[in-house]
Protein backbone atom coordinates (compact mmCIF):
# COMPACT_ATOMS: atom_id res chain seq x y z
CA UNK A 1 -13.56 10.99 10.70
CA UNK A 2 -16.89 12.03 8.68
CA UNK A 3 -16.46 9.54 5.63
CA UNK A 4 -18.64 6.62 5.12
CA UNK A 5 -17.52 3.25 6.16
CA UNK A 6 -19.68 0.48 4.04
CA UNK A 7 -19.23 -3.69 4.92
CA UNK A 8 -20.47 -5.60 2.49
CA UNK A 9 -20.92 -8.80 5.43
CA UNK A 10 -20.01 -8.76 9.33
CA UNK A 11 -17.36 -6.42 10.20
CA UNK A 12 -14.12 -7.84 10.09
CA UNK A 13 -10.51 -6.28 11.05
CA UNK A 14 -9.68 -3.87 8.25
CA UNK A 15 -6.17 -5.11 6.62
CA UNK A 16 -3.02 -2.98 7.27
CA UNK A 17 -3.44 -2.40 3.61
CA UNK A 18 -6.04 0.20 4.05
CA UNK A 19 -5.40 3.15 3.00
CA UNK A 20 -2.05 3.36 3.77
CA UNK A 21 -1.38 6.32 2.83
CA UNK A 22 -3.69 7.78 5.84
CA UNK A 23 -2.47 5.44 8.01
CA UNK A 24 1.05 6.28 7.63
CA UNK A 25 0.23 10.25 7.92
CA UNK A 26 -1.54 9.71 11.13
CA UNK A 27 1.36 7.95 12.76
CA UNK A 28 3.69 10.32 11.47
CA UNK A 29 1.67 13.16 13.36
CA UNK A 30 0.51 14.83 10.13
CA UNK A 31 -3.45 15.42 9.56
CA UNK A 32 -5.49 12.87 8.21
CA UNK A 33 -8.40 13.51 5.19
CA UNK A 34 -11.66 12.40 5.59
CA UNK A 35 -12.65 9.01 3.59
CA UNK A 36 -15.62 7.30 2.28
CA UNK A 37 -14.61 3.15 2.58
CA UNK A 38 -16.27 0.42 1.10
CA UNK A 39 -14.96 -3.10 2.59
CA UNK A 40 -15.68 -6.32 1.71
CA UNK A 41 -15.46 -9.65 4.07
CA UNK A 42 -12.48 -11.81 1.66
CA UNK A 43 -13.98 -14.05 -0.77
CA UNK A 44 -17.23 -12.56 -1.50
CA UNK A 45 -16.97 -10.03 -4.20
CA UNK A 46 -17.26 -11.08 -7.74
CA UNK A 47 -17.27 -9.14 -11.17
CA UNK A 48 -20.46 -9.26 -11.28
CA UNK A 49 -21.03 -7.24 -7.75
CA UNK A 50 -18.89 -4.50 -9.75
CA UNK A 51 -20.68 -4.10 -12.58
CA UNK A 52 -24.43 -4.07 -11.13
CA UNK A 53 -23.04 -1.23 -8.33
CA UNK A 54 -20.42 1.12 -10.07
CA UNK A 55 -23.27 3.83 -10.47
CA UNK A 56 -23.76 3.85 -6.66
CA UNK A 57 -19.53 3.48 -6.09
CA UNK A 58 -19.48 6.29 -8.51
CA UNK A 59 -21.12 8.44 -6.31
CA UNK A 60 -19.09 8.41 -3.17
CA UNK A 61 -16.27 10.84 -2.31
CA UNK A 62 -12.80 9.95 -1.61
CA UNK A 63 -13.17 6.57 -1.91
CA UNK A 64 -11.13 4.05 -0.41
CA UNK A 65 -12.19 0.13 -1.84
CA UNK A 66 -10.95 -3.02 0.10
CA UNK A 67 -10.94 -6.04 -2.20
CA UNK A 68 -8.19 -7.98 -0.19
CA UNK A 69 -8.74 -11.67 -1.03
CA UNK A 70 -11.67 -11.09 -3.12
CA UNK A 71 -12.82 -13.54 -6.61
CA UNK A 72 -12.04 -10.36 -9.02
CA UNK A 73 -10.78 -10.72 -12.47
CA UNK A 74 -9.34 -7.86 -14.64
CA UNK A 75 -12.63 -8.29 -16.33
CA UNK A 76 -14.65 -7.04 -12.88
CA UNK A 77 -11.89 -3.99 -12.84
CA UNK A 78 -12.94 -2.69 -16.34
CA UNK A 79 -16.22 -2.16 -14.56
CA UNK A 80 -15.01 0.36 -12.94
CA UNK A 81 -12.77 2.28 -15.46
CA UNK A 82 -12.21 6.12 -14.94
CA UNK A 83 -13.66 6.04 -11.85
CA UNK A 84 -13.39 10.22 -10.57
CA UNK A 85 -13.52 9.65 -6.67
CA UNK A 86 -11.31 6.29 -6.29
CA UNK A 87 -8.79 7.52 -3.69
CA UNK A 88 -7.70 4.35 -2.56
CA UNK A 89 -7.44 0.50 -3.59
CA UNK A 90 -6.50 -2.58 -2.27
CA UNK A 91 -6.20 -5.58 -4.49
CA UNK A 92 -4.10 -7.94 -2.23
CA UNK A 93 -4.25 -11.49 -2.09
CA UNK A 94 -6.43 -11.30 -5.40
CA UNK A 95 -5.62 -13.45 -8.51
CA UNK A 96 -4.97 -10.70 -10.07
CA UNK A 97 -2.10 -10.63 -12.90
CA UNK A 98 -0.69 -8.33 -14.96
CA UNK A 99 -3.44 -7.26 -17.30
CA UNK A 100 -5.28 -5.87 -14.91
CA UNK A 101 -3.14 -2.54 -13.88
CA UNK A 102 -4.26 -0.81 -17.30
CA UNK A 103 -7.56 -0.63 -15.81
CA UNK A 104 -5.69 0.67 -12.36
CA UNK A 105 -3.65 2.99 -14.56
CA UNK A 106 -7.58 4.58 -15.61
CA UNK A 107 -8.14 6.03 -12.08
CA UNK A 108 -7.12 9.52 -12.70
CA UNK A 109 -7.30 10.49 -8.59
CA UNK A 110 -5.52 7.23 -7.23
CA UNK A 111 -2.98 7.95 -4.45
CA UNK A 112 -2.51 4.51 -3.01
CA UNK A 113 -2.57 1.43 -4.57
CA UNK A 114 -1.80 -2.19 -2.65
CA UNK A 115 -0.97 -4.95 -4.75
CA UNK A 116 0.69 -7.57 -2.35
CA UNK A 117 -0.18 -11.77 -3.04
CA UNK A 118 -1.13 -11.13 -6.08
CA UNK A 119 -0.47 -12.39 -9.71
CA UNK A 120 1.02 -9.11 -10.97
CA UNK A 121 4.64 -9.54 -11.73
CA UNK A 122 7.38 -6.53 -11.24
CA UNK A 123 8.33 -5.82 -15.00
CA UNK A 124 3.81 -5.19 -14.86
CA UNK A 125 4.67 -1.93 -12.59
CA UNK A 126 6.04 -0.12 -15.55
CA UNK A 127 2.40 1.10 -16.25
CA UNK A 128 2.36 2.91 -12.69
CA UNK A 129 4.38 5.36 -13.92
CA UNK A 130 1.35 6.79 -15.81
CA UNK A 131 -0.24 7.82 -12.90
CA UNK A 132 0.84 11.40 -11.70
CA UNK A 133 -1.00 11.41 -8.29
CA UNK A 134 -0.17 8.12 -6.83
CA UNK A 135 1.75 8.92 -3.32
CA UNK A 136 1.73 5.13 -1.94
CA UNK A 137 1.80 1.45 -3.14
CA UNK A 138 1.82 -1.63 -1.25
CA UNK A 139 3.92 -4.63 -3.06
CA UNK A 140 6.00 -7.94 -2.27
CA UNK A 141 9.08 -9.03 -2.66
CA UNK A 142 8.35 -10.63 -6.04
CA UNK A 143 7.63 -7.51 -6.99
CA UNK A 144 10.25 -5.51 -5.37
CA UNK A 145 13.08 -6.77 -7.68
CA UNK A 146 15.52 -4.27 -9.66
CA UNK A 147 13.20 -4.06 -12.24
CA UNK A 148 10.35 -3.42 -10.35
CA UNK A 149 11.80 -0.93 -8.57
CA UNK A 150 12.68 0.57 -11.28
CA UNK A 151 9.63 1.31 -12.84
CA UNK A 152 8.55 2.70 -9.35
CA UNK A 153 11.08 5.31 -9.48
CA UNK A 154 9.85 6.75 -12.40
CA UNK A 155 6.42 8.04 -10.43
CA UNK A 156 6.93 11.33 -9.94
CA UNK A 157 4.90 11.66 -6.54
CA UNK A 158 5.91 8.34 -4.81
CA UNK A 159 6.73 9.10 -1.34
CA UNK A 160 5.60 6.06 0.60
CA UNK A 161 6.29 2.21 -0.12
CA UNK A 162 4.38 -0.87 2.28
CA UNK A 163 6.62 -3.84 1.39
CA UNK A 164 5.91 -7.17 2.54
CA UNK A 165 8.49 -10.30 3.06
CA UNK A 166 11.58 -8.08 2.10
CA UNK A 167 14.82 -9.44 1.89
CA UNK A 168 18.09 -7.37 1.35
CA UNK A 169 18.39 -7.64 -2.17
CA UNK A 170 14.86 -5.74 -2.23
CA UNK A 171 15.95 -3.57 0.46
CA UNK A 172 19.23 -2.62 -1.35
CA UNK A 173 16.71 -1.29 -4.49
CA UNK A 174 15.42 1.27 -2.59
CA UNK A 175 17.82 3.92 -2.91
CA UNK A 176 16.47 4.49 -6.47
CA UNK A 177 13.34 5.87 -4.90
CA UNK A 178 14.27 9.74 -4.51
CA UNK A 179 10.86 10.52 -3.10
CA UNK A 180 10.86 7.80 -0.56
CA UNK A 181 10.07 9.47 2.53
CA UNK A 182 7.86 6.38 4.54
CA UNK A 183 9.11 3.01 4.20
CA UNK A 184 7.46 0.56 6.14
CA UNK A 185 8.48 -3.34 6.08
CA UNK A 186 6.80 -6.09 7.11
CA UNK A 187 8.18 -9.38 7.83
CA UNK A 188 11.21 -8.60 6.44
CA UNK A 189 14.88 -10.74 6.83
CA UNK A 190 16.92 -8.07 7.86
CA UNK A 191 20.91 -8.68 8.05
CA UNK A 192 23.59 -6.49 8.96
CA UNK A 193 23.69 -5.09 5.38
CA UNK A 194 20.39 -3.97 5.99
CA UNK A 195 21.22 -0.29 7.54
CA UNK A 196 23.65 0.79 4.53
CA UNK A 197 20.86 0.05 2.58
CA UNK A 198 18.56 2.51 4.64
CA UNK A 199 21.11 5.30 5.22
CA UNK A 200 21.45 4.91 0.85
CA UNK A 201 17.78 6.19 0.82
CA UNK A 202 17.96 9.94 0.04
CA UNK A 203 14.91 11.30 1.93
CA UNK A 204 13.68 9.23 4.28
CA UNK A 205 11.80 10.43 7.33
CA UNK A 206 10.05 7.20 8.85
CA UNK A 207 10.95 4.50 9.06
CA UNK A 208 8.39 1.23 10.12
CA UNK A 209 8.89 -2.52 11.17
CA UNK A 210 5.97 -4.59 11.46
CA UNK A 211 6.24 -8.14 13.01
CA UNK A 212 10.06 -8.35 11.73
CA UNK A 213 12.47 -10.21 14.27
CA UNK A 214 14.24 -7.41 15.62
CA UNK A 215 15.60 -7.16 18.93
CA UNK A 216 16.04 -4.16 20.91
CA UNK A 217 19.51 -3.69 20.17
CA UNK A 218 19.33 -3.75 16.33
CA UNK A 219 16.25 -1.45 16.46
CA UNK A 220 18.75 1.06 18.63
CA UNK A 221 21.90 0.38 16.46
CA UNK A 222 19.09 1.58 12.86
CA UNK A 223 18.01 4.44 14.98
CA UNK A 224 21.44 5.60 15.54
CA UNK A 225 22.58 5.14 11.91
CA UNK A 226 19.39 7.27 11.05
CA UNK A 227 19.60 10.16 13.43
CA UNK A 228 17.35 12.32 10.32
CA UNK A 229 14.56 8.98 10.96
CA UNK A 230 12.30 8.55 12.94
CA UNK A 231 12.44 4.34 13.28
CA UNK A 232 9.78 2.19 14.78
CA UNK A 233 8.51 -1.59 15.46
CA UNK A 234 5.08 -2.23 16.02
CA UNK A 235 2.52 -4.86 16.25
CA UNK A 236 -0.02 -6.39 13.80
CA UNK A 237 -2.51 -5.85 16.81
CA UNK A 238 -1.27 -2.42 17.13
CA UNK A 239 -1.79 -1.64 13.17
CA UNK A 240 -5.59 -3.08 13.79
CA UNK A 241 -6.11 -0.69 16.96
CA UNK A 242 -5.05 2.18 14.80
CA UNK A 243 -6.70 1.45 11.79
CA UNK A 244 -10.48 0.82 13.75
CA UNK A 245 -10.31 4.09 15.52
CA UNK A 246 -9.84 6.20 11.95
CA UNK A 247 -13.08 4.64 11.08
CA UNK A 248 -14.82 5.57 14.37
């Protein structure tokens, strides 16, 4: 790839969170930039790691940073504040809450932000919407509600959505999305109400199951409703295959 990949302990699988917006692109066929990515083993980052290395994080290009599951408060964010070359963030499984998106919201370059298991409720999301570059978010279903959709709609270059333990009430928010073009759910409880809510979403091009319980015949009978779609199930292990070799 030709970007820097940085481990802060022993390598460990990178989370499908990663940079999905790269992820996404490559699996969709389309080319993928070049990223510097700084990763950190869950549980070992603190605020205080942010504040004594932000000159050195400041420095990289294209950054993507992996924080999934790390001991971060908002207080550790505001460390990095404004930060030029942040492509890229993952905050999942953090104890983050809501106060900490205003120093997401400071990032003027961020593209994809994953915020998944984390304290951050949906009516937070509101301040997304003052981020004119951001193309992909990661969330839950907590924070996938009508309200929290809501607010989603209202950034103007959101074309891809990671949602995580989707129901169809959050599935039947979508539609509000008119740049959703790759939707990809994982562990979602799909029901046979499920593909009117896809076919409701205006532009959608991909479509993405990860270790939902679909059979063969309901992954067919979505296809066919989509013919516009390209619809696809993979594997966690698949996702971790993928994601290793755009870091070779």
């Amino acid at each position: 790839m030709g970007g820097k990949h940085y481990q802060a302990k022993d390598p460990t699988p990178v989370t499908f969170a990663l940079a999905t917006e790269r992820l996404l692109k490559l699996i969709s066929g389309s080319e993928v930039p070049v990223f510097d990515v700084i990763e950190f083993t869950p549980g070992i980052i603190n605020d205080d790691w942010l504040r004594d290395n932000r000159s050195a994080i400041a420095d990289m290009s294209n950054l993507t940073l992996v924080m999934h599951g790390s001991r971060i408060t908002a207080t550790g964010l505001s460390y990095l504040n404004g930060l030029q070359c942040l492509h890229s963030i993952d905050l999942s499984d953090t104890g983050l809450a809501d106060s900490s998106l205003s120093h997401v919201v400071t990032h003027p370059n961020l593209v994809d932000l994953s915020i998944p298991g984390t304290g951050i409720s949906d009516t937070a999301l509101e301040v997304l919407s003052q981020m004119p570059h951001l193309v992909a978010v990661s969330i839950d279903s907590t924070q996938a509600t009508q309200t929290g959709i809501a607010h989603l709609a209202k950034c103007p270059k959101l074309e891809i959505l990671i949602l995580y333990d989707a129901n169809d009430g959050n599935i039947a928010q979508l539609h509000r999305l008119p740049g959703l073009n790759f939707l990809t759910l994982r562990n979602a409880q799909l029901s046979e109400n499920s593909l009117a809510s896809f076919k409701a979403i205006p532009k959608l091009t991909l479509l993405t199951f990860i270790d939902c319980d679909l059979s063969d015949e309901q992954l067919t009978q979505i296809q066919t409703g989509l013919p516009t779609c390209q619809v696809q199930r993979i594997t966690s292990q698949q996702i971790e295959e993928i994601e290793k070799s755009l870091l070779d």
